[in-house]
Protein backbone atom coordinates (compact mmCIF):
# COMPACT_ATOMS: atom_id res chain seq x y z
CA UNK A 1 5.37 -8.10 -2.89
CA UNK A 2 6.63 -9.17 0.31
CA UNK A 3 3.97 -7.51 2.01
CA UNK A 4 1.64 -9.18 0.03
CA UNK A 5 2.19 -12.13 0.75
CA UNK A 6 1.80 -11.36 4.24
CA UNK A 7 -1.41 -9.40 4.24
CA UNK A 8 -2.60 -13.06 2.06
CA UNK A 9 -1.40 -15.93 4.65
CA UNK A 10 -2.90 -13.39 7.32
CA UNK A 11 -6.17 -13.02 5.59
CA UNK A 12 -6.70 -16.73 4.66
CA UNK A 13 -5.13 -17.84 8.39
CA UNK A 14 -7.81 -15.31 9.97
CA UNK A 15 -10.59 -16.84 7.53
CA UNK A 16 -10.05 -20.57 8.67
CA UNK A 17 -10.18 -19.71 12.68
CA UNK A 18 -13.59 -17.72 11.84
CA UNK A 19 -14.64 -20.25 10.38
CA UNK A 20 -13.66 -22.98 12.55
CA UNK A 21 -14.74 -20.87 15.71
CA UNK A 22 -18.35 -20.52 13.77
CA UNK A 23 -19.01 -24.16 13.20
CA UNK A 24 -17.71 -25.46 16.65
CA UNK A 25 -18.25 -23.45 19.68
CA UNK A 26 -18.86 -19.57 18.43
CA UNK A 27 -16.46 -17.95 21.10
CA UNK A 28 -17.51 -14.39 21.21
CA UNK A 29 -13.98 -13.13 22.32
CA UNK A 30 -12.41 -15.06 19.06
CA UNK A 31 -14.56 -13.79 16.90
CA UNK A 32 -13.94 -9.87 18.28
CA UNK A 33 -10.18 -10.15 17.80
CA UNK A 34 -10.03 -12.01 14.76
CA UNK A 35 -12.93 -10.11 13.09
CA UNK A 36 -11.05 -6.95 12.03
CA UNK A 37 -7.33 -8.61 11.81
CA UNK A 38 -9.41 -10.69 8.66
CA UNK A 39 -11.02 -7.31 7.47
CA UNK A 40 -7.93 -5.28 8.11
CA UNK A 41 -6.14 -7.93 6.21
CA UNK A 42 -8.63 -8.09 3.41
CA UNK A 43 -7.82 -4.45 2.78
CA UNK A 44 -4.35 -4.43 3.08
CA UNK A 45 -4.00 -7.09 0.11
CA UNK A 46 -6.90 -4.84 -1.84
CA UNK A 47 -4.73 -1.64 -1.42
CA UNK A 48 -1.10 -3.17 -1.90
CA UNK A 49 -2.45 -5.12 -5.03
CA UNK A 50 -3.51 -1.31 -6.45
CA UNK A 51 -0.25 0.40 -5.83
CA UNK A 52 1.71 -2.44 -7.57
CA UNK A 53 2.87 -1.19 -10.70
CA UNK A 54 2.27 -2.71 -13.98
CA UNK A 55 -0.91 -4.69 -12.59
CA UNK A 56 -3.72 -5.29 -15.05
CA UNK A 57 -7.46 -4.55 -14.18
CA UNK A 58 -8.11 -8.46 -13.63
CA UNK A 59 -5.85 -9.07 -11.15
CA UNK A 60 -7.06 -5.71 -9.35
CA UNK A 61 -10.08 -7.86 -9.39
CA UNK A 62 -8.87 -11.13 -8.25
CA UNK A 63 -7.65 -9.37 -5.11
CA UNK A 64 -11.32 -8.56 -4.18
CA UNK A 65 -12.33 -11.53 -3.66
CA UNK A 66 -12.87 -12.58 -0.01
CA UNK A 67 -10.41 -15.09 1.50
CA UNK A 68 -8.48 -16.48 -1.40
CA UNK A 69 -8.07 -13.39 -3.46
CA UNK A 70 -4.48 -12.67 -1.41
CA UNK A 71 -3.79 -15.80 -2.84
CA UNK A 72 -4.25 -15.11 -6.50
CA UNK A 73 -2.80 -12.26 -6.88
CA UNK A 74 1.05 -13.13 -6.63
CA UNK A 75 0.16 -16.46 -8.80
CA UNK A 76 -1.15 -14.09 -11.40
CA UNK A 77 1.71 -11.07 -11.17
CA UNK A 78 3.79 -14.42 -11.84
CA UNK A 79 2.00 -15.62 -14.83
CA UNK A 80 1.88 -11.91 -16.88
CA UNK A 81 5.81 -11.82 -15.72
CA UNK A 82 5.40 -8.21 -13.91
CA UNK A 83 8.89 -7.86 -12.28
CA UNK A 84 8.40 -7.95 -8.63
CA UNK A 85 9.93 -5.11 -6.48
CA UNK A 86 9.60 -2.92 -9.42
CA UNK A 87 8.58 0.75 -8.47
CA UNK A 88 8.25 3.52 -10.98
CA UNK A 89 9.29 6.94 -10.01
């Protein structure tokens, strides 16, 4: 879970300086380095959210989506009361 939560503030953090760099002054070096740290991130949360046991199809889902999905997913594990840390043999 801890890992998680990582993989989500990096994703989102990554997000807002794209976006930021896009609407002001479209540095090409900032958008090279934080490119694939976002995408990389994206994944990580994507892949961590499927090895979780004990996580429903919807919130498999949830982590899909782009930028805030990182952010779901622990709000929903929370809500359905899957016990964190929990790892089946």
């Amino acid at each position: 879970m801890r890992a998680l939560r990582i993989a989500s503030g990096v994703e989102l953090l990554s997000l807002a300086v794209l976006l930021v760099n896009l609407v002001t002054v479209h540095a090409k070096p900032v958008t090279s380095l934080t490119g694939p740290v976002h995408g990389t991130a994206y994944l990580v949360v994507i892949a961590v959210t499927a090895l979780l046991p004990g996580v429903d199809a919807g919130t498999r889902w949830r982590s899909a989506v782009p930028g805030v999905g990182g952010l779901l997913v622990p709000r929903r594990i929370r809500s359905a009361g899957t016990p964190e840390g929990h790892r089946e043999s």
